[in-house]
C-alpha atoms as a PDB file:
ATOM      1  CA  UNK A   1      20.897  11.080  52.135  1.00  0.00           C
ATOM      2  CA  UNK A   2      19.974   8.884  55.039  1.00  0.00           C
ATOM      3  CA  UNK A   3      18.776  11.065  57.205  1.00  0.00           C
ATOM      4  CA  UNK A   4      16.727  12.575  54.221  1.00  0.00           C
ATOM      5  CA  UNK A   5      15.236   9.019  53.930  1.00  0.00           C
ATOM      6  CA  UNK A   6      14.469   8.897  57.877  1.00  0.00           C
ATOM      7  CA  UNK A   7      12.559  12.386  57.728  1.00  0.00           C
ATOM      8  CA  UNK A   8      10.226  11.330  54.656  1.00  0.00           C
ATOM      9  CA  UNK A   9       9.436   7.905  55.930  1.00  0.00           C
ATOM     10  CA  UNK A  10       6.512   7.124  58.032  1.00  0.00           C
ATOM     11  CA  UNK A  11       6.532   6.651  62.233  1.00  0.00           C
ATOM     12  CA  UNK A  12       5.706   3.111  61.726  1.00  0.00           C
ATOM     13  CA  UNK A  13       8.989   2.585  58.902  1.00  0.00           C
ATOM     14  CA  UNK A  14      11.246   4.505  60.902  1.00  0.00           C
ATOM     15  CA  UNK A  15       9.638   2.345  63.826  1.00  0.00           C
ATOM     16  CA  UNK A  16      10.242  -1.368  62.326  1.00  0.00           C
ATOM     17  CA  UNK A  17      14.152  -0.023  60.552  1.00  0.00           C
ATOM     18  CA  UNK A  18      15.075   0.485  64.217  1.00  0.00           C
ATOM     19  CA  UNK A  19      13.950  -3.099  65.299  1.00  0.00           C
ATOM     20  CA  UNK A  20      15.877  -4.226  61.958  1.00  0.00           C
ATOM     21  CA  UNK A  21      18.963  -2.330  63.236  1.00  0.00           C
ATOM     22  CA  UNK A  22      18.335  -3.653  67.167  1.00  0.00           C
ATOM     23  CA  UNK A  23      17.681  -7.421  65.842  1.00  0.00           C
ATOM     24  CA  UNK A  24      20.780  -6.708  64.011  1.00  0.00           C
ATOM     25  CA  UNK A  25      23.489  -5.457  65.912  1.00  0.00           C
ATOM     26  CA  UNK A  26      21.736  -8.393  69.002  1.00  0.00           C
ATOM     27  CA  UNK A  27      22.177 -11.215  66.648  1.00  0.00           C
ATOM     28  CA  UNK A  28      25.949 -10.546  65.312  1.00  0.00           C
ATOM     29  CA  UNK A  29      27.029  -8.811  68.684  1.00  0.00           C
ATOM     30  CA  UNK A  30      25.714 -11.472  70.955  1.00  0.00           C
ATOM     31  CA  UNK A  31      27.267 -13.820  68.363  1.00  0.00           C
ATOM     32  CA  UNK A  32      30.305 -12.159  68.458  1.00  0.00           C
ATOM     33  CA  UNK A  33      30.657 -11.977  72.344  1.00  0.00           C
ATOM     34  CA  UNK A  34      29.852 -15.545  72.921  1.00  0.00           C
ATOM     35  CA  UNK A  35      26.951 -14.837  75.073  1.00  0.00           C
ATOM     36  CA  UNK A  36      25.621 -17.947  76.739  1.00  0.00           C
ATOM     37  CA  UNK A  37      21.802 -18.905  75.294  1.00  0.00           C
ATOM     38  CA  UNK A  38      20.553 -19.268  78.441  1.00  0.00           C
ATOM     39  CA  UNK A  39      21.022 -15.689  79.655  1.00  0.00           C
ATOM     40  CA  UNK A  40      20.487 -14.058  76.260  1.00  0.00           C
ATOM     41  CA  UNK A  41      19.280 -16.073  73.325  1.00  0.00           C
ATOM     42  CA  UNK A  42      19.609 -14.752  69.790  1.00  0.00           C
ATOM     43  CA  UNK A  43      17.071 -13.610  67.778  1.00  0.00           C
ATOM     44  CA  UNK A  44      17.728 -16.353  65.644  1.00  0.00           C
ATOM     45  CA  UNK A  45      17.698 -19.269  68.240  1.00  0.00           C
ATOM     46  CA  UNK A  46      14.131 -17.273  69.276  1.00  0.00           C
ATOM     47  CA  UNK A  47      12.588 -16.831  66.179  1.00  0.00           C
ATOM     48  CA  UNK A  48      12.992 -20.972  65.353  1.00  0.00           C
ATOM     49  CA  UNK A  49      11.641 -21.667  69.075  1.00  0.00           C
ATOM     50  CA  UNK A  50       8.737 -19.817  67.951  1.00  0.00           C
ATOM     51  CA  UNK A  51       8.076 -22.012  65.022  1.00  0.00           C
ATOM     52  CA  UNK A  52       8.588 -24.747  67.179  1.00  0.00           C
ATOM     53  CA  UNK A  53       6.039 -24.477  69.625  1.00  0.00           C
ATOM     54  CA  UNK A  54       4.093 -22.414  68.135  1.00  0.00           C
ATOM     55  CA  UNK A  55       1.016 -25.308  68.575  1.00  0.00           C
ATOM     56  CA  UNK A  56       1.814 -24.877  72.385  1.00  0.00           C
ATOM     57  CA  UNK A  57       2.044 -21.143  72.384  1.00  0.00           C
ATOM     58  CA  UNK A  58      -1.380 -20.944  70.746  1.00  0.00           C
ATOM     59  CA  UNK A  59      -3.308 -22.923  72.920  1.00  0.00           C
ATOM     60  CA  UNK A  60      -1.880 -21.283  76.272  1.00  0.00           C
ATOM     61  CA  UNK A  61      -2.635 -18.042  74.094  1.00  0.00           C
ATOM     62  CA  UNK A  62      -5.816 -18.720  73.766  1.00  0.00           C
ATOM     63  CA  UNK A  63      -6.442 -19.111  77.750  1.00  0.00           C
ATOM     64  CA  UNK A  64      -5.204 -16.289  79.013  1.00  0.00           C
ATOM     65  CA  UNK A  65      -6.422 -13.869  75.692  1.00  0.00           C
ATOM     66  CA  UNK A  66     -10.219 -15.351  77.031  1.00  0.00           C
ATOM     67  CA  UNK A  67      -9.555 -14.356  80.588  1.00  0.00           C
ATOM     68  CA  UNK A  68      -8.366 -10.755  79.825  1.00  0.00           C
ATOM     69  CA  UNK A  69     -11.274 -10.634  77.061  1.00  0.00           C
ATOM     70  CA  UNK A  70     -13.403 -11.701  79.897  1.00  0.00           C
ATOM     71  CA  UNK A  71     -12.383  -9.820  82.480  1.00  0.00           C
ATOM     72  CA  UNK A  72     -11.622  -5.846  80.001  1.00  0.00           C
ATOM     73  CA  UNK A  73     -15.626  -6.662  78.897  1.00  0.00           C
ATOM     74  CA  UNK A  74     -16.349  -6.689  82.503  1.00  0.00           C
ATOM     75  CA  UNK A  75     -14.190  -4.170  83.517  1.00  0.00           C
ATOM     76  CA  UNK A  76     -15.771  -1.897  80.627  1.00  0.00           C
ATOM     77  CA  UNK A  77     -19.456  -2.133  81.851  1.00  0.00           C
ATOM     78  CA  UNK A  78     -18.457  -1.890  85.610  1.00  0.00           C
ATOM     79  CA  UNK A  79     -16.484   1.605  84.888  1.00  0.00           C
ATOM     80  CA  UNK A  80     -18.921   2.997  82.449  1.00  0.00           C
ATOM     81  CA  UNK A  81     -22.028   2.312  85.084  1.00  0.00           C
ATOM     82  CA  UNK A  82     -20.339   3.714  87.928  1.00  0.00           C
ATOM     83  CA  UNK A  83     -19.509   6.591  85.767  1.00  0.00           C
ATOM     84  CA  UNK A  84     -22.880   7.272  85.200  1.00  0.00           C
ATOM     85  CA  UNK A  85     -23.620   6.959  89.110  1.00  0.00           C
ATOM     86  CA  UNK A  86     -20.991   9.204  89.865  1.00  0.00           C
ATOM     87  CA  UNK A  87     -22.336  11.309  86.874  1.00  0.00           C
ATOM     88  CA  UNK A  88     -26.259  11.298  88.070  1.00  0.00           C
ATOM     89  CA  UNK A  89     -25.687  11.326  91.508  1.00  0.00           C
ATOM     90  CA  UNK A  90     -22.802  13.556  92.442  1.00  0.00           C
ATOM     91  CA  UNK A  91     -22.609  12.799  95.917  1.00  0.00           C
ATOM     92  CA  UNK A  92     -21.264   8.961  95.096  1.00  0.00           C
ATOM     93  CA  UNK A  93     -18.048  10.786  93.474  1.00  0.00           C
ATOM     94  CA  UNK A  94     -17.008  11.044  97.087  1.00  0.00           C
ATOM     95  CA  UNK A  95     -17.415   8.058  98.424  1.00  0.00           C
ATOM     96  CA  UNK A  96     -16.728   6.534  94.796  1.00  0.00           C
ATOM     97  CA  UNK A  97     -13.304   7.855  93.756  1.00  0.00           C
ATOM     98  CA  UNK A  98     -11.156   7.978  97.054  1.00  0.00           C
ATOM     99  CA  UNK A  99     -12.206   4.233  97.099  1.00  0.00           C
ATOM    100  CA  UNK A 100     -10.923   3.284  93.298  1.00  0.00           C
ATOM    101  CA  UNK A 101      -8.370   5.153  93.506  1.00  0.00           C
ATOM    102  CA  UNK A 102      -7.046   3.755  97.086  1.00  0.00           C
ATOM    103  CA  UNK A 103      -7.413   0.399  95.774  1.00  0.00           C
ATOM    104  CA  UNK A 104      -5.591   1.002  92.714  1.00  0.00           C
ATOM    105  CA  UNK A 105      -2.394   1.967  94.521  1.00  0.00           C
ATOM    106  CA  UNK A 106      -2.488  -1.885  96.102  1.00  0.00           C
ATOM    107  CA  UNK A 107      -0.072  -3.682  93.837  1.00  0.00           C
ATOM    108  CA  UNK A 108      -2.501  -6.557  92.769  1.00  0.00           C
ATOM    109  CA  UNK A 109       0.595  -9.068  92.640  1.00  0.00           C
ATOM    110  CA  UNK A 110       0.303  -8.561  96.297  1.00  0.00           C
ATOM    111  CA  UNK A 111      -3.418  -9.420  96.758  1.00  0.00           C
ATOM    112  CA  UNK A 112      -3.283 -12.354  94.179  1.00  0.00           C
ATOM    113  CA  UNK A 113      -2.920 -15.170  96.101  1.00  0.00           C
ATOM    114  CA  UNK A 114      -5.763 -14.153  98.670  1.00  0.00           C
ATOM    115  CA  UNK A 115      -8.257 -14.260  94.933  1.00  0.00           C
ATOM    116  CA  UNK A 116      -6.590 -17.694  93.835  1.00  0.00           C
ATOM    117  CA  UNK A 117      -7.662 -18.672  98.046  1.00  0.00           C
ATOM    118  CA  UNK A 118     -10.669 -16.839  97.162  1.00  0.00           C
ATOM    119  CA  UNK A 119     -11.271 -18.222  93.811  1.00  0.00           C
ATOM    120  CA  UNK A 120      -8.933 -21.388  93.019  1.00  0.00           C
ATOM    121  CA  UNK A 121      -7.033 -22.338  90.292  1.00  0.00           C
ATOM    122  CA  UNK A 122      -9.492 -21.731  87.462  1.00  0.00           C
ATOM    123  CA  UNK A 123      -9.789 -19.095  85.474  1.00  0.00           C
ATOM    124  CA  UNK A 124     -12.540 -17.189  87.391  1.00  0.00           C
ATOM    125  CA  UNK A 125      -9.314 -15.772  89.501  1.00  0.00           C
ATOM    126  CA  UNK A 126      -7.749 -14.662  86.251  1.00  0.00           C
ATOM    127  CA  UNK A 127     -10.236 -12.728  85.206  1.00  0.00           C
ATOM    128  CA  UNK A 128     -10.922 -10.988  88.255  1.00  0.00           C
ATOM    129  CA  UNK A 129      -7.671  -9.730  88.075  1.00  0.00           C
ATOM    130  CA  UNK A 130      -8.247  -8.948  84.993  1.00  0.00           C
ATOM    131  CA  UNK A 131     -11.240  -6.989  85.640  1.00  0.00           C
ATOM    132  CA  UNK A 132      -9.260  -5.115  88.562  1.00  0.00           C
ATOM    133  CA  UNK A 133      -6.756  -4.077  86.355  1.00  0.00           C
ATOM    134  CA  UNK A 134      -8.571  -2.749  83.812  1.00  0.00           C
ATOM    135  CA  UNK A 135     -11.372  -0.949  85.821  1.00  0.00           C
ATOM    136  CA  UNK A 136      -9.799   2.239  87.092  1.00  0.00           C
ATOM    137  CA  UNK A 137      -8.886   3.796  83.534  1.00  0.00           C
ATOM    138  CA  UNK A 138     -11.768   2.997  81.994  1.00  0.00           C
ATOM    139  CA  UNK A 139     -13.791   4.516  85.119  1.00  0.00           C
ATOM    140  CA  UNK A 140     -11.592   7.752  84.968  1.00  0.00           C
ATOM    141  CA  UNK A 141     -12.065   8.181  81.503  1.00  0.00           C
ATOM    142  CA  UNK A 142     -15.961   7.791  81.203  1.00  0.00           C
ATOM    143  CA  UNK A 143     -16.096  10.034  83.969  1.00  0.00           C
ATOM    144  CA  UNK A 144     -14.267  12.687  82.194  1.00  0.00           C
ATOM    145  CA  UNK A 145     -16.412  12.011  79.167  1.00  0.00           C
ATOM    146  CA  UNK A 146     -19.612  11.607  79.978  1.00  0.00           C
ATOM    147  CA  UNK A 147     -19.232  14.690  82.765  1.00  0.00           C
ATOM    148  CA  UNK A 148     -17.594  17.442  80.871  1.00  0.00           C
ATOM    149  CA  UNK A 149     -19.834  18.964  78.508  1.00  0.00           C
ATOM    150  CA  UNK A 150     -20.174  22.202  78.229  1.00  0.00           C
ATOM    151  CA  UNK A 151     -23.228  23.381  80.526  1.00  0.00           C
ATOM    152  CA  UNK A 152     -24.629  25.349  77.272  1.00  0.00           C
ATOM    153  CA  UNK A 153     -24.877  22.502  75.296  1.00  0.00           C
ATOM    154  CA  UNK A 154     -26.953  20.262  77.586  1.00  0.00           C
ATOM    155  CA  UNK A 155     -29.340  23.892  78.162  1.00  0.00           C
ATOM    156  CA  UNK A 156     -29.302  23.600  74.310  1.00  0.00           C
ATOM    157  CA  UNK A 157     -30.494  20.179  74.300  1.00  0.00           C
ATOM    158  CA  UNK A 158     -32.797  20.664  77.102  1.00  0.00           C
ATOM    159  CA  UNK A 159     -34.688  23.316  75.241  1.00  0.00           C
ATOM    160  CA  UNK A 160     -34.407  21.168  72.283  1.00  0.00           C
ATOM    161  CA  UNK A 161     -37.045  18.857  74.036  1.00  0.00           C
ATOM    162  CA  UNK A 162     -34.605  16.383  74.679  1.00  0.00           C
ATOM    163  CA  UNK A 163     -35.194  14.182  77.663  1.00  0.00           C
ATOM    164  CA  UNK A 164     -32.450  12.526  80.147  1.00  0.00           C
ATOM    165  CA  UNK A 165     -32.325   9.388  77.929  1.00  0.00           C
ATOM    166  CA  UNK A 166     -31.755  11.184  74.531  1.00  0.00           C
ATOM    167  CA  UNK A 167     -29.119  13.713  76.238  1.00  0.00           C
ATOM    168  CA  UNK A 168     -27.309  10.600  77.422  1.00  0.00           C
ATOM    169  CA  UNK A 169     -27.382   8.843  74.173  1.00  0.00           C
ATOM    170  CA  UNK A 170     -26.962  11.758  71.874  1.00  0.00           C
ATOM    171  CA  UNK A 171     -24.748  13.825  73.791  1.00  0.00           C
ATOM    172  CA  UNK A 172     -23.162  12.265  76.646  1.00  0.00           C
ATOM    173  CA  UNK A 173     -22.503   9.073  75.174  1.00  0.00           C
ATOM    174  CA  UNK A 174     -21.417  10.502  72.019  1.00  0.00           C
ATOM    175  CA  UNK A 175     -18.502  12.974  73.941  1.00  0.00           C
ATOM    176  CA  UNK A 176     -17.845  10.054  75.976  1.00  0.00           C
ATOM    177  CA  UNK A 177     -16.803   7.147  73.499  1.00  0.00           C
ATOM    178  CA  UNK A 178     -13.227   9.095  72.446  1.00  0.00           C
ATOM    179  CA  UNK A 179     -12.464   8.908  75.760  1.00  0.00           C
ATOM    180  CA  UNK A 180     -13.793   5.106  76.453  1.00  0.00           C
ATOM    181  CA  UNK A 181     -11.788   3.550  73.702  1.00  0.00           C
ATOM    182  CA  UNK A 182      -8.746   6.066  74.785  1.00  0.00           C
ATOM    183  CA  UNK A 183      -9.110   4.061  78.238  1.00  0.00           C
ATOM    184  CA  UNK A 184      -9.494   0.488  76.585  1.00  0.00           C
ATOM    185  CA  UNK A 185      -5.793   1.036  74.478  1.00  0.00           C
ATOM    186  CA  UNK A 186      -4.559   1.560  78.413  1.00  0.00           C
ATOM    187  CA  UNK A 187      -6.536  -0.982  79.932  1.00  0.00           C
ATOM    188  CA  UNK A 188      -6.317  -3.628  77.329  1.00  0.00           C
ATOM    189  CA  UNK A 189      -2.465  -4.895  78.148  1.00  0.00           C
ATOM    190  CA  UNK A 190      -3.048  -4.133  81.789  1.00  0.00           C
ATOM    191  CA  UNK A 191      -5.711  -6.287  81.794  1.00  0.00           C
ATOM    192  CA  UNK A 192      -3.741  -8.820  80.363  1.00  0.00           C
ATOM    193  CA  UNK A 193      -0.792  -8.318  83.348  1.00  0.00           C
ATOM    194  CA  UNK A 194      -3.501  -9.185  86.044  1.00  0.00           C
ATOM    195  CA  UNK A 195      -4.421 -12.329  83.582  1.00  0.00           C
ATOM    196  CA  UNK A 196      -0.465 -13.563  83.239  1.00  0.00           C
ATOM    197  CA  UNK A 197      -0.240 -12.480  87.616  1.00  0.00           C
ATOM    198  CA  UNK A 198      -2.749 -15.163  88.161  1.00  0.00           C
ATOM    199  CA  UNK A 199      -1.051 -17.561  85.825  1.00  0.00           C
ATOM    200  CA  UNK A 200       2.134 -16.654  87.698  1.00  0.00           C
ATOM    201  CA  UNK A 201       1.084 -16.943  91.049  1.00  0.00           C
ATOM    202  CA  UNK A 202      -1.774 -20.198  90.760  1.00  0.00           C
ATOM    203  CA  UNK A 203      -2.013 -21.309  87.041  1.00  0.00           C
ATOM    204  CA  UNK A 204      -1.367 -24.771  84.932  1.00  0.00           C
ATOM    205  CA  UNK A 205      -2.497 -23.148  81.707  1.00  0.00           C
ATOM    206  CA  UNK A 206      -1.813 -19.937  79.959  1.00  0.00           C
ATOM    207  CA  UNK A 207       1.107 -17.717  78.927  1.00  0.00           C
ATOM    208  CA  UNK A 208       2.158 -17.107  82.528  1.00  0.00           C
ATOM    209  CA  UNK A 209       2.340 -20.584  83.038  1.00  0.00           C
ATOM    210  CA  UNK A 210       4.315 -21.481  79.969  1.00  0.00           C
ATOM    211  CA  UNK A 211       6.846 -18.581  80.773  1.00  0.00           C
ATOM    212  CA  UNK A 212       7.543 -19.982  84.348  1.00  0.00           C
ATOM    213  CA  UNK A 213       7.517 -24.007  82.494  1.00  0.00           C
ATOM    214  CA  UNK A 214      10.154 -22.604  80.403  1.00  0.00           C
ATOM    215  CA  UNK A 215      12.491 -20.620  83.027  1.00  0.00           C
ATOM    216  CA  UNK A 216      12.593 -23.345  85.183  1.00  0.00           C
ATOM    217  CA  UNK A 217      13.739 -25.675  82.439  1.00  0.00           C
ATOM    218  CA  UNK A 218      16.063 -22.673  81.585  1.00  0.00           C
ATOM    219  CA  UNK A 219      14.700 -22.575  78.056  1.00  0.00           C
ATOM    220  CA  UNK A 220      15.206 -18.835  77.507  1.00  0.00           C
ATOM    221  CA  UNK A 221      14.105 -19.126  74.010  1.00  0.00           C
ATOM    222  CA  UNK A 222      10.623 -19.847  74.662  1.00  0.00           C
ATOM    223  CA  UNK A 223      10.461 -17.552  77.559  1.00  0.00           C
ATOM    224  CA  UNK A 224      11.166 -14.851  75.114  1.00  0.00           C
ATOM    225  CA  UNK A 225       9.326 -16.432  72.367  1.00  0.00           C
ATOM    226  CA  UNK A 226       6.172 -16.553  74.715  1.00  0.00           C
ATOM    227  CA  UNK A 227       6.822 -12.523  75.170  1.00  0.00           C
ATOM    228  CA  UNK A 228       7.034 -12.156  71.943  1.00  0.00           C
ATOM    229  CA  UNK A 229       3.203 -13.781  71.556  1.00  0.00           C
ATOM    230  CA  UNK A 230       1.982 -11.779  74.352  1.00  0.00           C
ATOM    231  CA  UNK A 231       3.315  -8.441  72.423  1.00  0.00           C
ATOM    232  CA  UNK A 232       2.015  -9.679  69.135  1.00  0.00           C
ATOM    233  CA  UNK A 233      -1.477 -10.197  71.151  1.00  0.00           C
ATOM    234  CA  UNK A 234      -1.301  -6.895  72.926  1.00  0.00           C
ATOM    235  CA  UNK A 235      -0.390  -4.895  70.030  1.00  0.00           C
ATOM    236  CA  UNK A 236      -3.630  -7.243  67.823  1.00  0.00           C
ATOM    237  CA  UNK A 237      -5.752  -5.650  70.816  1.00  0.00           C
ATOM    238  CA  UNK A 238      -4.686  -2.270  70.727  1.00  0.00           C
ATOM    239  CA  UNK A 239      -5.114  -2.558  67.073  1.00  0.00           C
ATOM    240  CA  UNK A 240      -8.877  -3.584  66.898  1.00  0.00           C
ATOM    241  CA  UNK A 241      -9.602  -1.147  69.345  1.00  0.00           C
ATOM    242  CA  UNK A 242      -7.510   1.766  66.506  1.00  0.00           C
ATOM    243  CA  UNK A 243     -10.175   0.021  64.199  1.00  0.00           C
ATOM    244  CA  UNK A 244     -13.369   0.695  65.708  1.00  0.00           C
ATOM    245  CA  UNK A 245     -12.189   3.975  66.048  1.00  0.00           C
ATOM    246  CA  UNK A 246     -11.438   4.811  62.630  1.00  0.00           C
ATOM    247  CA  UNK A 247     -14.879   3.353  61.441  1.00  0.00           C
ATOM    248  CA  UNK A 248     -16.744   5.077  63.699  1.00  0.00           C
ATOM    249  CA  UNK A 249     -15.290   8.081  65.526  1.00  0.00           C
ATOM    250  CA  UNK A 250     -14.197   9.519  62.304  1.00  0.00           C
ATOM    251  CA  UNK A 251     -16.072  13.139  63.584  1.00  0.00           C
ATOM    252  CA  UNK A 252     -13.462  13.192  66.421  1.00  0.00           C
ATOM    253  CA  UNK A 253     -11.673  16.829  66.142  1.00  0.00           C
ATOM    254  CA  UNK A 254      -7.978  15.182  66.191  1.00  0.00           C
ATOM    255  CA  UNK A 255      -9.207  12.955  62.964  1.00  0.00           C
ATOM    256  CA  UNK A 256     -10.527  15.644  60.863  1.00  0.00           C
ATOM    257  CA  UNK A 257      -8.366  16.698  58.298  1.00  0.00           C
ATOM    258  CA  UNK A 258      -6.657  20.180  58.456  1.00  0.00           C
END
């Protein structure tokens, strides 16, 4: 009967009964092994820290959710441009890519203090490691979109009458946005690590900040509480992004009904 109940019920029910069970079996076994709340809190101890600073949470929130807004916008018309560089002038894709992509393999929490040198405490470090973070998928995915059309449907076009402009707005463009907003759902929370890095390493405001106020006053609570904000953010991102999607990229092949 139960399993019955798990094979009708949708992703997302099956998906929140297993946090039930989790925040479950956490609360009562942690309870029941006397685990200290410093080390592991329980979900009831977190859940009223919450409440409690939930004032504070917001406002650090709200910092580092306008340096990874900041810094993803940037990030989007940075990747998309150079896409169309690499797309329009071929011989930039070597010089181009080998460069992204050997800067991508730096881990930025090693480079971040030479931008918080670079650019202080502010937030203009934040967001460019924001930016940073979020630049290489979106770049990789316009590139994919806006360069693989099939050659017999820009020949179409051509003989159409349609000039460079139109071609890149109506067809280009058009096969590229799947893949764009594919590349924002992955770039979004990264973009939001390189905010919280910055906070981490140089900060006195933001989510990073309030995490490393809280472990050093070993309130685990709120260190977990603060996660629990940044995942509630993260997933509100990911979630507008799902929305513009299914308003306009309804004519997407994997959203047509079958």
């Amino acid at each position: 009967m139960g399993g019955t109940l798990m094979a009708r019920s949708t992703p997302a029910l099956r998906a929140l009964l297993v946090l039930v069970a989790v925040l479950v079996v956490w609360q009562f076994g942690g309870a029941a092994a006397h685990v200290p709340g410093y080390i592991l809190p329980l979900p009831s101890e977190i859940a009223a820290r919450f409440w409690q600073t939930r004032e504070v949470q917001l406002h650090h929130l709200s910092i580092t959710a306008l340096t990874t807004v900041i810094g993803l916008a940037a990030a989007l018309a940075a990747g998309v441009l150079l896409a169309l560089a690499v797309i329009y002038v071929p011989t930039l894709k070597t010089i181009v890519m080998p460069a992204l992509a050997a800067f991508n393999s730096i881990p930025k929490i090693a480079v971040a203090p030479l931008f918080i040198i670079w650019f202080g405490l502010g937030i203009e470090s934040k967001v460019v490691l924001a930016f940073l973070l979020g630049l290489f998928p979106i770049f990789v995915n316009s590139v994919t979109g806006l360069g693989e059309i099939e050659a017999d449907v820009l020949d179409l076009s051509r003989l159409a009458g349609g000039t460079q402009l139109r071609i890149f707005a109506k067809v280009r463009l058009m096969n590229a946005l799947p893949y764009i907003t594919d590349a924002l759902k992955v770039a979004f929370p990264l973009a939001l690590v390189g905010s919280i890095v910055g906070e981490f390493i140089g900060g006195n405001r933001g989510a990073g900040y309030l995490i490393l106020s809280a472990q050093f006053n070993l309130d685990t609570p709120l260190v977990f509480a603060t996660l629990v904000s940044i995942t509630l953010f993260t997933t509100l991102g990911i979630g507008a992004v799902a929305l513009v999607e299914a308003a306009f990229l309804n004519w997407r092949p994997s959203r047509r009904r079958r």
